[in-house]
PDB file of N, CA and C in Angstrom:
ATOM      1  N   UNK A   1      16.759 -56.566  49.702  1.00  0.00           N
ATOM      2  CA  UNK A   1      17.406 -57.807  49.315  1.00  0.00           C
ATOM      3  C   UNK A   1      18.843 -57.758  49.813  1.00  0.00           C
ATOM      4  N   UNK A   2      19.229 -58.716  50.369  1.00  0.00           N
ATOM      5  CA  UNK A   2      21.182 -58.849  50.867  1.00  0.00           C
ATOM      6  C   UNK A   2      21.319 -59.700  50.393  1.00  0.00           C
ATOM      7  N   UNK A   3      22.522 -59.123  49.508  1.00  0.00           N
ATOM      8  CA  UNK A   3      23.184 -59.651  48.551  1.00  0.00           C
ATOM      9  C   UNK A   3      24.487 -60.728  49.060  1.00  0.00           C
ATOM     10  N   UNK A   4      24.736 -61.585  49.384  1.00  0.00           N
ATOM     11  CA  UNK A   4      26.037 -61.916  49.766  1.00  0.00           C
ATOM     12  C   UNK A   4      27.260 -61.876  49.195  1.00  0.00           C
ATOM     13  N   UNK A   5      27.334 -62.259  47.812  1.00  0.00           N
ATOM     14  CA  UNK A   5      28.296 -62.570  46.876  1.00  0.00           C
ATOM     15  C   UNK A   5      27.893 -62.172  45.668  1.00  0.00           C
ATOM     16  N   UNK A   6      29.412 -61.013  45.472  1.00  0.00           N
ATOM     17  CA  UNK A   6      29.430 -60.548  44.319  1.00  0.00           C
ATOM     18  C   UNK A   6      30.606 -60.762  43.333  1.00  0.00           C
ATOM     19  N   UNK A   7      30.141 -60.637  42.038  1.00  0.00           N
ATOM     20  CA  UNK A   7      31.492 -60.906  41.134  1.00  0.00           C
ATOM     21  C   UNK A   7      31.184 -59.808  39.606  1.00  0.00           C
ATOM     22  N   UNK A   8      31.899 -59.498  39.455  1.00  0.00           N
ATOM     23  CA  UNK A   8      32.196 -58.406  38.029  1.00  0.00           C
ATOM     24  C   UNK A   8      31.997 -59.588  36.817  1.00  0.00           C
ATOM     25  N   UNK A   9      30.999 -59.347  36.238  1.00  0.00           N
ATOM     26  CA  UNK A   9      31.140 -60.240  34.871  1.00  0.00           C
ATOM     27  C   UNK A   9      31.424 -59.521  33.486  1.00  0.00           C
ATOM     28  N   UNK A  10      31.698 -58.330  33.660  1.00  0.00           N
ATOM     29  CA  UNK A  10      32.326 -57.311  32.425  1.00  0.00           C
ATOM     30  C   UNK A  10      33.665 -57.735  31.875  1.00  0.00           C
ATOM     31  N   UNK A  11      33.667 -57.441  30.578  1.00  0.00           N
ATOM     32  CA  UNK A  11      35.008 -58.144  30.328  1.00  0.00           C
ATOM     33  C   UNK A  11      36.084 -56.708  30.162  1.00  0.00           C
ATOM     34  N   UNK A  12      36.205 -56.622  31.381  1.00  0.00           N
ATOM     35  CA  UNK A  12      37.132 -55.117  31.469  1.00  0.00           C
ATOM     36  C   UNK A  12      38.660 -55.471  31.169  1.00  0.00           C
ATOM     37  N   UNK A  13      39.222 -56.761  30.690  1.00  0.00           N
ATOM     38  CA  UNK A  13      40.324 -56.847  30.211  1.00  0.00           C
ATOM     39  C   UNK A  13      40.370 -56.152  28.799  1.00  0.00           C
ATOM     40  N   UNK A  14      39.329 -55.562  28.395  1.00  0.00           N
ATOM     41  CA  UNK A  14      39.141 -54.982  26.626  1.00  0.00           C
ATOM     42  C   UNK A  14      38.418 -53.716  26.973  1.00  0.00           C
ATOM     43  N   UNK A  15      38.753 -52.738  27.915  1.00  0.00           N
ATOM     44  CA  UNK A  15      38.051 -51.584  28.151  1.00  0.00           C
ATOM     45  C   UNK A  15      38.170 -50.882  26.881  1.00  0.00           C
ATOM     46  N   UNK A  16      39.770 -50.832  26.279  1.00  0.00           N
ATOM     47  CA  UNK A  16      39.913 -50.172  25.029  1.00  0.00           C
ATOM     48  C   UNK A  16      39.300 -50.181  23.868  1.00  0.00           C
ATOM     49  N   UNK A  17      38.185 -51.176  24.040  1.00  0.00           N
ATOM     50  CA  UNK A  17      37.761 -51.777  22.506  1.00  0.00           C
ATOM     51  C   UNK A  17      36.162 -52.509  23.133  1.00  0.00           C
ATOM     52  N   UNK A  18      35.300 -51.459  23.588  1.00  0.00           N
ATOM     53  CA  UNK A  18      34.394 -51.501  24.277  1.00  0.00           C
ATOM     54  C   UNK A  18      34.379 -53.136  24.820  1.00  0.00           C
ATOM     55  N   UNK A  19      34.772 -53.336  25.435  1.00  0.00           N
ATOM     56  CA  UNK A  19      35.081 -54.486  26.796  1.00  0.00           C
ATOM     57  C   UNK A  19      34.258 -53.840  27.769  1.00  0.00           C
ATOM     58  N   UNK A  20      33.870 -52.724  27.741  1.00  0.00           N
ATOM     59  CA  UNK A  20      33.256 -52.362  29.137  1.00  0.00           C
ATOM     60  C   UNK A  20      32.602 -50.836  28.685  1.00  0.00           C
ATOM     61  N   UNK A  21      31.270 -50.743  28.972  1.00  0.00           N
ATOM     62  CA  UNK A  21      30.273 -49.970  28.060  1.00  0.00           C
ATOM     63  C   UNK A  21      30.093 -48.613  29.188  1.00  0.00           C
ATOM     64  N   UNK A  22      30.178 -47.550  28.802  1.00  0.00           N
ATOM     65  CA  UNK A  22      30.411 -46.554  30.203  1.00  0.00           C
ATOM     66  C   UNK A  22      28.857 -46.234  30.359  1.00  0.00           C
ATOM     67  N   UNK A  23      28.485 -45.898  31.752  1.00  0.00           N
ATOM     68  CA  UNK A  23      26.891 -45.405  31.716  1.00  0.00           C
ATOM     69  C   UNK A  23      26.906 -44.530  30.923  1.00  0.00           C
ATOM     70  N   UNK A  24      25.231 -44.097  30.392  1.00  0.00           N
ATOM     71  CA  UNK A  24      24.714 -42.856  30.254  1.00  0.00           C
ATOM     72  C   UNK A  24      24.902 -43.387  28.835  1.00  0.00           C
ATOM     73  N   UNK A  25      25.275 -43.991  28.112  1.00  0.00           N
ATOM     74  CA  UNK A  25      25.713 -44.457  26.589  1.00  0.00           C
ATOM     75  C   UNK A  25      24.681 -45.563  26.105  1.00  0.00           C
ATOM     76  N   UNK A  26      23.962 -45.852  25.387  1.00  0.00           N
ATOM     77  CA  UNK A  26      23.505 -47.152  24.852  1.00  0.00           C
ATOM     78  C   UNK A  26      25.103 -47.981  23.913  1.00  0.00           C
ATOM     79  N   UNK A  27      25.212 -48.850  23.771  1.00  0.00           N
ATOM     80  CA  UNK A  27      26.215 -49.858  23.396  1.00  0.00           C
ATOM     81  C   UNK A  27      26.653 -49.193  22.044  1.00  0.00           C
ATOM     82  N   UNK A  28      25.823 -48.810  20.903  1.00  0.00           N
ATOM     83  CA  UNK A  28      26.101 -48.542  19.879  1.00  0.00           C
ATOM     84  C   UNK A  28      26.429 -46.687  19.509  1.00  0.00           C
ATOM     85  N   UNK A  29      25.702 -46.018  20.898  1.00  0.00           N
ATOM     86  CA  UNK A  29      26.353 -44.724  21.116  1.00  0.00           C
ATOM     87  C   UNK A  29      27.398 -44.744  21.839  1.00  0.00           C
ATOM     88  N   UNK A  30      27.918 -45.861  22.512  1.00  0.00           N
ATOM     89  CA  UNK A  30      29.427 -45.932  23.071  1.00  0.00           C
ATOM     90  C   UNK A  30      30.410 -46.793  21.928  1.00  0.00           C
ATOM     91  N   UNK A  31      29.910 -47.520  20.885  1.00  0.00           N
ATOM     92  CA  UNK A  31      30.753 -47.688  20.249  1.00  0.00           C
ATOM     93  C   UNK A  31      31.162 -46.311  19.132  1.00  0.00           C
ATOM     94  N   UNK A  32      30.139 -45.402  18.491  1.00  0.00           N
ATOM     95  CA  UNK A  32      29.805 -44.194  18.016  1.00  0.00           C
ATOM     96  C   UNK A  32      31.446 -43.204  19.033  1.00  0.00           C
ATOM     97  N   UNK A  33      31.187 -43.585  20.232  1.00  0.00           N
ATOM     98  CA  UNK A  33      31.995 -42.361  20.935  1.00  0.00           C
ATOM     99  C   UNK A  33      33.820 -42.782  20.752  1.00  0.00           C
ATOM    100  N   UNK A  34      33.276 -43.883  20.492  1.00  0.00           N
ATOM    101  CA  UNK A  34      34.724 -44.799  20.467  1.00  0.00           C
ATOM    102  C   UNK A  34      35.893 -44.253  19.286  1.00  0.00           C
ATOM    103  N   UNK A  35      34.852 -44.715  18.527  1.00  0.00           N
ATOM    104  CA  UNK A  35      35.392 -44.013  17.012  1.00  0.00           C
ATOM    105  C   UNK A  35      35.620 -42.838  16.369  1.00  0.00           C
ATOM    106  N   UNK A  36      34.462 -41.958  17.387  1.00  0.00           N
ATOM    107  CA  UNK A  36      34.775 -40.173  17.175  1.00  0.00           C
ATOM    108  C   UNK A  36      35.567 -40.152  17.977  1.00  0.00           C
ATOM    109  N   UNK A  37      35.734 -40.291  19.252  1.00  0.00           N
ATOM    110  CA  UNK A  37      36.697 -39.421  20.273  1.00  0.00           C
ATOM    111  C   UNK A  37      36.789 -40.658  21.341  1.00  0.00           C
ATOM    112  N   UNK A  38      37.802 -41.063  21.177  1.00  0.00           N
ATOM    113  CA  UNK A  38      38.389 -42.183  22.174  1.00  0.00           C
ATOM    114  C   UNK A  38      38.672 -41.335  23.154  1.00  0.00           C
ATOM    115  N   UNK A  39      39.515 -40.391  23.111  1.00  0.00           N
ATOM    116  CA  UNK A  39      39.901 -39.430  24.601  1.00  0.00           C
ATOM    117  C   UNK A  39      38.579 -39.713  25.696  1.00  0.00           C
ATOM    118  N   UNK A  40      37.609 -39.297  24.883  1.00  0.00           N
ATOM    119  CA  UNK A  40      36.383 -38.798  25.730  1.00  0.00           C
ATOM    120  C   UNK A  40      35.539 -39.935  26.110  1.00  0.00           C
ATOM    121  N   UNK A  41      35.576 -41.075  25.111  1.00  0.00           N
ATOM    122  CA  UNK A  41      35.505 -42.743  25.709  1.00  0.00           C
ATOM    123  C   UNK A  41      35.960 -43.498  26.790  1.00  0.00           C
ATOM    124  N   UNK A  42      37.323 -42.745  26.603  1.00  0.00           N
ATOM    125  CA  UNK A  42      38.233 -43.652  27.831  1.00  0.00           C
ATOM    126  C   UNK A  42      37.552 -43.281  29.493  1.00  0.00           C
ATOM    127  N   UNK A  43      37.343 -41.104  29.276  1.00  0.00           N
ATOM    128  CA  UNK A  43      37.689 -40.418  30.243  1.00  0.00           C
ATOM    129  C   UNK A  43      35.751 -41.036  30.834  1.00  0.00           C
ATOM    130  N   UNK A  44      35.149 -41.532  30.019  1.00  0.00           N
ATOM    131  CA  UNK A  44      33.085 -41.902  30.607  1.00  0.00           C
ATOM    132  C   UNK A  44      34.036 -43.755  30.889  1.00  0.00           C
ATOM    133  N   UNK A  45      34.586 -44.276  30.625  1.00  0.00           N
ATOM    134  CA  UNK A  45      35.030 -45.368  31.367  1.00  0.00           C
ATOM    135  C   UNK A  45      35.429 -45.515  32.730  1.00  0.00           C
ATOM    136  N   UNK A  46      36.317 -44.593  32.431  1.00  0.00           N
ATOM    137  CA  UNK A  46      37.213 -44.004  34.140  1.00  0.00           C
ATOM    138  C   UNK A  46      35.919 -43.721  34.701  1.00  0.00           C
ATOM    139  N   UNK A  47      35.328 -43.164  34.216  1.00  0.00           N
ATOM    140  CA  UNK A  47      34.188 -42.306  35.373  1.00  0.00           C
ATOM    141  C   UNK A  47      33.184 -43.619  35.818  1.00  0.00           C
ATOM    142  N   UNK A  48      33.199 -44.029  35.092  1.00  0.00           N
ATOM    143  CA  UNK A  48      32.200 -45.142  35.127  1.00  0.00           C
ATOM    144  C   UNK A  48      32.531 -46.455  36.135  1.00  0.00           C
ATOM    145  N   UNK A  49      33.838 -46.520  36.109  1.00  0.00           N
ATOM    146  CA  UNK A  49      34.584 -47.524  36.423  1.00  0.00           C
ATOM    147  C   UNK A  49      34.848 -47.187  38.428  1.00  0.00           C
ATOM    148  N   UNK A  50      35.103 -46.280  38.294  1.00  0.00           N
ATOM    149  CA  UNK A  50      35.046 -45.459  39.617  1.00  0.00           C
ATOM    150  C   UNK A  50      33.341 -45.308  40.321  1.00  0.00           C
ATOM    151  N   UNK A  51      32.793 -45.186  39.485  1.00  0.00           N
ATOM    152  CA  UNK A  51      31.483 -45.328  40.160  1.00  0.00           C
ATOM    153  C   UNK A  51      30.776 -46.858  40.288  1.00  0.00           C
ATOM    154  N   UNK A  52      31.263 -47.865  39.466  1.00  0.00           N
ATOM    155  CA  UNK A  52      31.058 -49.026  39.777  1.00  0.00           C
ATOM    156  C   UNK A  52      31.713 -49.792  40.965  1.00  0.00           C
ATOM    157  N   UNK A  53      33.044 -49.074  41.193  1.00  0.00           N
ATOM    158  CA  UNK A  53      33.750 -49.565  42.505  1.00  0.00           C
ATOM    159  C   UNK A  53      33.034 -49.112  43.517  1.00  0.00           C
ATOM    160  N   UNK A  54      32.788 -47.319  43.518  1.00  0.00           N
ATOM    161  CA  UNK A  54      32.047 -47.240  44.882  1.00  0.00           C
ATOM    162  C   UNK A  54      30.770 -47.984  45.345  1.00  0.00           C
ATOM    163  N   UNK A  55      29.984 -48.587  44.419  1.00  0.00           N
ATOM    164  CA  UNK A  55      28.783 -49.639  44.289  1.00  0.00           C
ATOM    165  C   UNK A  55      28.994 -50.649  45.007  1.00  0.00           C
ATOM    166  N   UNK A  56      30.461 -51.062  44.496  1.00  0.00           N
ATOM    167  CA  UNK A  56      30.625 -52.410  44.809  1.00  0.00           C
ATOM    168  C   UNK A  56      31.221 -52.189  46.344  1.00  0.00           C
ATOM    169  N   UNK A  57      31.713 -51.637  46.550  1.00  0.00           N
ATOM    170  CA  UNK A  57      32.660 -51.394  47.693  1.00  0.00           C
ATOM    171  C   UNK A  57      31.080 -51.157  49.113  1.00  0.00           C
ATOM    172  N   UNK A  58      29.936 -50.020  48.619  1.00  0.00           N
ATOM    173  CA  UNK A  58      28.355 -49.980  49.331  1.00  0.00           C
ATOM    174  C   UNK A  58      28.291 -50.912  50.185  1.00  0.00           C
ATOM    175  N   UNK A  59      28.423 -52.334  48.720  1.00  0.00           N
ATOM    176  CA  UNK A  59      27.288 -53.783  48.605  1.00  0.00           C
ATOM    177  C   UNK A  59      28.113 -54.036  49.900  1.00  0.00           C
ATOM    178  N   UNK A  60      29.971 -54.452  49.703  1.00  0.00           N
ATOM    179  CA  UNK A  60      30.662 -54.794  50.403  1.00  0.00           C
ATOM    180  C   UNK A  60      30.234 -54.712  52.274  1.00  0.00           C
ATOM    181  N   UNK A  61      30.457 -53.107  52.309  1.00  0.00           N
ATOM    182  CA  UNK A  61      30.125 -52.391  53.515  1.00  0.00           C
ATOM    183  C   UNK A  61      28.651 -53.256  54.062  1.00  0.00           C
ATOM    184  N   UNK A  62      28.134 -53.540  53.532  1.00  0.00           N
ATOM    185  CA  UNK A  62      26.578 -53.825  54.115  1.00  0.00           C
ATOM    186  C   UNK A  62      27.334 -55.687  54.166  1.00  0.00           C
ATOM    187  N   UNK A  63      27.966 -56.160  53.788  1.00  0.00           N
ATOM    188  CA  UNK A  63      27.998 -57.661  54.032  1.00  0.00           C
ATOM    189  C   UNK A  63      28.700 -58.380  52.856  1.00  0.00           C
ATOM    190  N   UNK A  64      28.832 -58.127  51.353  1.00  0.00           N
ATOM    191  CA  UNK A  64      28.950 -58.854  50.595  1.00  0.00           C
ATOM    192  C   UNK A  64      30.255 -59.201  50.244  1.00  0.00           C
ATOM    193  N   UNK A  65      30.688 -60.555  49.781  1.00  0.00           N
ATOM    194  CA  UNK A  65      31.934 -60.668  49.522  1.00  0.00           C
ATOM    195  C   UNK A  65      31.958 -60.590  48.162  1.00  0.00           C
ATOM    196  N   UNK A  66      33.049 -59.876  47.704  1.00  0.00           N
ATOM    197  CA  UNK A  66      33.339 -59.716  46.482  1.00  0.00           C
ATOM    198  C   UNK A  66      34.551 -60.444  45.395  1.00  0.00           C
ATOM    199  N   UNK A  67      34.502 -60.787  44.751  1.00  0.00           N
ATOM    200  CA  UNK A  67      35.212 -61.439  43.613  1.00  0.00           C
ATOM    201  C   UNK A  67      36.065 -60.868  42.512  1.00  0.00           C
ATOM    202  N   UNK A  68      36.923 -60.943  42.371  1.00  0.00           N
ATOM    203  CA  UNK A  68      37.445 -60.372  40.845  1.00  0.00           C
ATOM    204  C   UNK A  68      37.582 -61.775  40.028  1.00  0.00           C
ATOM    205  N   UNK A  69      37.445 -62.619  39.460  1.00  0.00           N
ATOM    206  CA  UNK A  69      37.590 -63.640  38.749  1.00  0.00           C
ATOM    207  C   UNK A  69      38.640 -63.490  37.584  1.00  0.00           C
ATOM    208  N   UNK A  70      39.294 -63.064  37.343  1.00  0.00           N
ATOM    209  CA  UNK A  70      39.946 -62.839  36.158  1.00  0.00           C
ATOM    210  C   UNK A  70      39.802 -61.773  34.967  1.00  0.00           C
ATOM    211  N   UNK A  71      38.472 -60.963  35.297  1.00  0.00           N
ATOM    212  CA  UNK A  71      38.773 -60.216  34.160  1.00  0.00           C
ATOM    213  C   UNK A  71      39.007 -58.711  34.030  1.00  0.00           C
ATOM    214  N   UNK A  72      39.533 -58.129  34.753  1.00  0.00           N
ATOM    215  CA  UNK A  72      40.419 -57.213  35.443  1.00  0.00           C
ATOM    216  C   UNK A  72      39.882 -56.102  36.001  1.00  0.00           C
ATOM    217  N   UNK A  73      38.508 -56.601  36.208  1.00  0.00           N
ATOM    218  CA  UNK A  73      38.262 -55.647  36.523  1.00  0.00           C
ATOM    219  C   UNK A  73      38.727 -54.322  37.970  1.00  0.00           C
ATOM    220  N   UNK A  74      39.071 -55.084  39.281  1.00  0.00           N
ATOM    221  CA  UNK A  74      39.979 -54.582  40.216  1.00  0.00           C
ATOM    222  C   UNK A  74      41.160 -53.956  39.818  1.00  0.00           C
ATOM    223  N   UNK A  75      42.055 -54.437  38.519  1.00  0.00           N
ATOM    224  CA  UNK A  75      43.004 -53.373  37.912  1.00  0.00           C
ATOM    225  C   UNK A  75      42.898 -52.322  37.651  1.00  0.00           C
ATOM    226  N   UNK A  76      41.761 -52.658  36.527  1.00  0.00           N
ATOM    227  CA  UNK A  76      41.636 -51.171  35.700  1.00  0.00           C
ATOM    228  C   UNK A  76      40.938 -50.186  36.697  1.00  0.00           C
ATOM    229  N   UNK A  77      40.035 -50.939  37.624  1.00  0.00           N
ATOM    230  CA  UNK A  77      39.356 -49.926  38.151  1.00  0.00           C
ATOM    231  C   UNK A  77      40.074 -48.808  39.412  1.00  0.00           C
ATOM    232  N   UNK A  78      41.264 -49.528  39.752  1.00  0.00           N
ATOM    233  CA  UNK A  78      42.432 -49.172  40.374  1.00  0.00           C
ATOM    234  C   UNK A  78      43.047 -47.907  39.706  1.00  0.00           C
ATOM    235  N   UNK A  79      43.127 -48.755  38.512  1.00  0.00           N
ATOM    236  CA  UNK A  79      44.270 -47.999  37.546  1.00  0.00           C
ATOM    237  C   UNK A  79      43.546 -46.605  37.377  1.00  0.00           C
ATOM    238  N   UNK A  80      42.243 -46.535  37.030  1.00  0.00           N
ATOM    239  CA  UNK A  80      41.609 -44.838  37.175  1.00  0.00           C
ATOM    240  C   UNK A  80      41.840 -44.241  38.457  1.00  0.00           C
ATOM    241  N   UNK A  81      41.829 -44.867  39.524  1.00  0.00           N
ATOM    242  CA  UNK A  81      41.846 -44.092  40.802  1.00  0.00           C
ATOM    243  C   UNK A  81      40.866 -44.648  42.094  1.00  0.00           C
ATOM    244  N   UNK A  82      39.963 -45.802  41.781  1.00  0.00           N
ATOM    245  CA  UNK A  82      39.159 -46.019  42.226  1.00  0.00           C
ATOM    246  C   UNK A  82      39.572 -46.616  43.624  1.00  0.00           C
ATOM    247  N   UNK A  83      38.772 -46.761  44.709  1.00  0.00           N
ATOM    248  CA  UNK A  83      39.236 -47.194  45.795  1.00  0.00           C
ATOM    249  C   UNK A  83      38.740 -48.506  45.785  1.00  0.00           C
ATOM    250  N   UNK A  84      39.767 -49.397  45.184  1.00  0.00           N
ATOM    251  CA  UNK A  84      39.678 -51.088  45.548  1.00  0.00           C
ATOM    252  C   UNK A  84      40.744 -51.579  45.931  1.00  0.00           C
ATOM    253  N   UNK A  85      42.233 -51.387  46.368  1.00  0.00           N
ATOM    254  CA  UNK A  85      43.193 -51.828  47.274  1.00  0.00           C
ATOM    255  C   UNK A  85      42.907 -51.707  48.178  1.00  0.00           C
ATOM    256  N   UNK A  86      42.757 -53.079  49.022  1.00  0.00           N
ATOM    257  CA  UNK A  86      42.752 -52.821  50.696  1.00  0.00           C
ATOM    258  C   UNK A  86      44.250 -52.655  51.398  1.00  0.00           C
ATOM    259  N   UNK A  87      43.658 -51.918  52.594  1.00  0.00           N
ATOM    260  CA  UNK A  87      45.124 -51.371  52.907  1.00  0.00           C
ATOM    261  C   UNK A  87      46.446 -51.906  52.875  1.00  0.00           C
ATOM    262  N   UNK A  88      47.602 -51.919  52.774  1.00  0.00           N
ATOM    263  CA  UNK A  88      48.877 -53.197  52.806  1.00  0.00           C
ATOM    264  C   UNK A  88      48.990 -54.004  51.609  1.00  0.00           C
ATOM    265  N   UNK A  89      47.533 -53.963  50.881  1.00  0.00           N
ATOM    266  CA  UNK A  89      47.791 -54.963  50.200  1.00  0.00           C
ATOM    267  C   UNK A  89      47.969 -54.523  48.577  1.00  0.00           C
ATOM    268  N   UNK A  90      47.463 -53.252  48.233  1.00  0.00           N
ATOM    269  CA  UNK A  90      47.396 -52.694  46.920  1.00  0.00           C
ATOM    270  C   UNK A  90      48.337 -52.898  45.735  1.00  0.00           C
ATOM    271  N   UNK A  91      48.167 -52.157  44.858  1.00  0.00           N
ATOM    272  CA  UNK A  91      48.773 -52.045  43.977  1.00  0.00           C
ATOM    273  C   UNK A  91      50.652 -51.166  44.313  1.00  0.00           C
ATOM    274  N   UNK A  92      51.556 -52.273  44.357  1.00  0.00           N
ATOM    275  CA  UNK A  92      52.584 -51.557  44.706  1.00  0.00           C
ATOM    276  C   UNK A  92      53.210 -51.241  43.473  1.00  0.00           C
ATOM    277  N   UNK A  93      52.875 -51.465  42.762  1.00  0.00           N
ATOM    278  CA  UNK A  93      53.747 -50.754  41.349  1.00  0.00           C
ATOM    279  C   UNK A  93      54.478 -51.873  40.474  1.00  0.00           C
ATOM    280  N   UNK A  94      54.659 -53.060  41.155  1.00  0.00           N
ATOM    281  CA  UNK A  94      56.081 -54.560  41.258  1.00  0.00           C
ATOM    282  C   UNK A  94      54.869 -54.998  40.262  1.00  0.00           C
ATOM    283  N   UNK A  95      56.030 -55.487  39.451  1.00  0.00           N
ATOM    284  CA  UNK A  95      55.014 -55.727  38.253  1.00  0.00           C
ATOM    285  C   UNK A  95      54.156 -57.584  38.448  1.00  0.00           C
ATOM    286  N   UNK A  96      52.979 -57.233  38.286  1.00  0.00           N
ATOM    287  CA  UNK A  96      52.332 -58.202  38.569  1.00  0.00           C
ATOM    288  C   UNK A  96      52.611 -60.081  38.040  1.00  0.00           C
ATOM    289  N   UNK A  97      52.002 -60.959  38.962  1.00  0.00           N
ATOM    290  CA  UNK A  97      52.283 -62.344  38.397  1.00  0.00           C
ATOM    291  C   UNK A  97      51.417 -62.560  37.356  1.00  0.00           C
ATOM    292  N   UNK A  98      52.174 -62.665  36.357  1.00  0.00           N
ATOM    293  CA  UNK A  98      50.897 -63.000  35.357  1.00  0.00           C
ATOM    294  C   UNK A  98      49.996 -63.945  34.820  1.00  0.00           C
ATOM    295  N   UNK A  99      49.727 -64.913  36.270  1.00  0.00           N
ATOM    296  CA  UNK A  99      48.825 -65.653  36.756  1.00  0.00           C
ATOM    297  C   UNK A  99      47.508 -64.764  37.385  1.00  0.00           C
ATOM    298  N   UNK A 100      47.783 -63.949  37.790  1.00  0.00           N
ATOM    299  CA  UNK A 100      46.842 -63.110  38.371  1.00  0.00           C
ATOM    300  C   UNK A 100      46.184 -62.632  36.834  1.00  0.00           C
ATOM    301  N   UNK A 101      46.465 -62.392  35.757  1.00  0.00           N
ATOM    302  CA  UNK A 101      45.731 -61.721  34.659  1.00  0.00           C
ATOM    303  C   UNK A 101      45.257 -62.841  33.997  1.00  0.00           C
ATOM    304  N   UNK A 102      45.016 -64.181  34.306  1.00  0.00           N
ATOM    305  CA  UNK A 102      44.218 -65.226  33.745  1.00  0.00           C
ATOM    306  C   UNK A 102      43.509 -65.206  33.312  1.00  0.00           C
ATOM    307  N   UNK A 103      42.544 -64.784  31.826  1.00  0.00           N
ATOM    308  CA  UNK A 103      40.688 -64.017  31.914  1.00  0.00           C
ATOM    309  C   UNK A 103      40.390 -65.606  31.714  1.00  0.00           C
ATOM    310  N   UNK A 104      40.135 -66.467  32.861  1.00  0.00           N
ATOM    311  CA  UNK A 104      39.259 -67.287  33.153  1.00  0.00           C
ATOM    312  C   UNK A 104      39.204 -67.947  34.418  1.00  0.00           C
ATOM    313  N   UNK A 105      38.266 -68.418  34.883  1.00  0.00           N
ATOM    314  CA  UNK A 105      37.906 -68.965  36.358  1.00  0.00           C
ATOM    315  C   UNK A 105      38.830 -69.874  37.052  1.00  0.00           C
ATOM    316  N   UNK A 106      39.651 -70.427  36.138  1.00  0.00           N
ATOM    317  CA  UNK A 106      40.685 -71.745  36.362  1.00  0.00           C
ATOM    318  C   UNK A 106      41.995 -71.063  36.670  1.00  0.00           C
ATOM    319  N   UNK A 107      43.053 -71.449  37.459  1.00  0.00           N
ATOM    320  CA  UNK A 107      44.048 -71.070  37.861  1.00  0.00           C
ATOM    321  C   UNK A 107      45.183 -72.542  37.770  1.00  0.00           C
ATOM    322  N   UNK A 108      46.336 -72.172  37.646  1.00  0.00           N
ATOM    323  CA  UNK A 108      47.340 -73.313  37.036  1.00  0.00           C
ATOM    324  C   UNK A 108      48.550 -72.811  38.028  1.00  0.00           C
ATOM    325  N   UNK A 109      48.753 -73.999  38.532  1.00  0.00           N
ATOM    326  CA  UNK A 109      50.050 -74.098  39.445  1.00  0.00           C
ATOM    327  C   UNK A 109      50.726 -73.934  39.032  1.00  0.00           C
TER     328      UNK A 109
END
């Protein structure tokens, strides 16, 4: 199947507060991990989050265009280490427009 167009529908603006469910966890053993050991929650997010970029980045390579729509997911997944800045254009540190952190499809002049 070729996929053309892709978009993140996770609501990774709330990674902290299961916004975004790490593999290998069912929902209610990642909320379970949340509450015992956030350290170790965060660190199956990161991991998770990094392995969802290289996925997405695969799909990319073979043809697909990809989307961030608003819900951060290209940040956070940045913010672990993941490779989603294209070259020149990344994360320079300058603190972002905060039009860009919109969590919805609509954008305002």
């Amino acid at each position: 199947i070729r996929v053309e167009l892709g978009s993140d529908q996770t609501s990774c603006h709330n990674i902290h507060d299961m916004g975004y469910c790490p593999v290998g966890y069912t929902f209610e053993e990642a909320k379970q991990l949340l509450v015992s050991d956030k350290p170790r929650f965060m660190a199956a997010v990161a991991d998770t989050l990094r392995r969802h970029a290289a996925a997405v980045n695969a799909m990319c390579e073979r043809g697909m265009y990809f989307w961030d729509y608003g819900n951060a997911f290209l940040k956070e997944a940045g913010d672990v280490g993941a490779d989603v800045w294209k070259p020149g254009i990344g994360n320079s540190g300058a603190a972002p427009n905060p039009q860009s952190f919109i969590y919805s499809p609509y954008r305002y002049p």
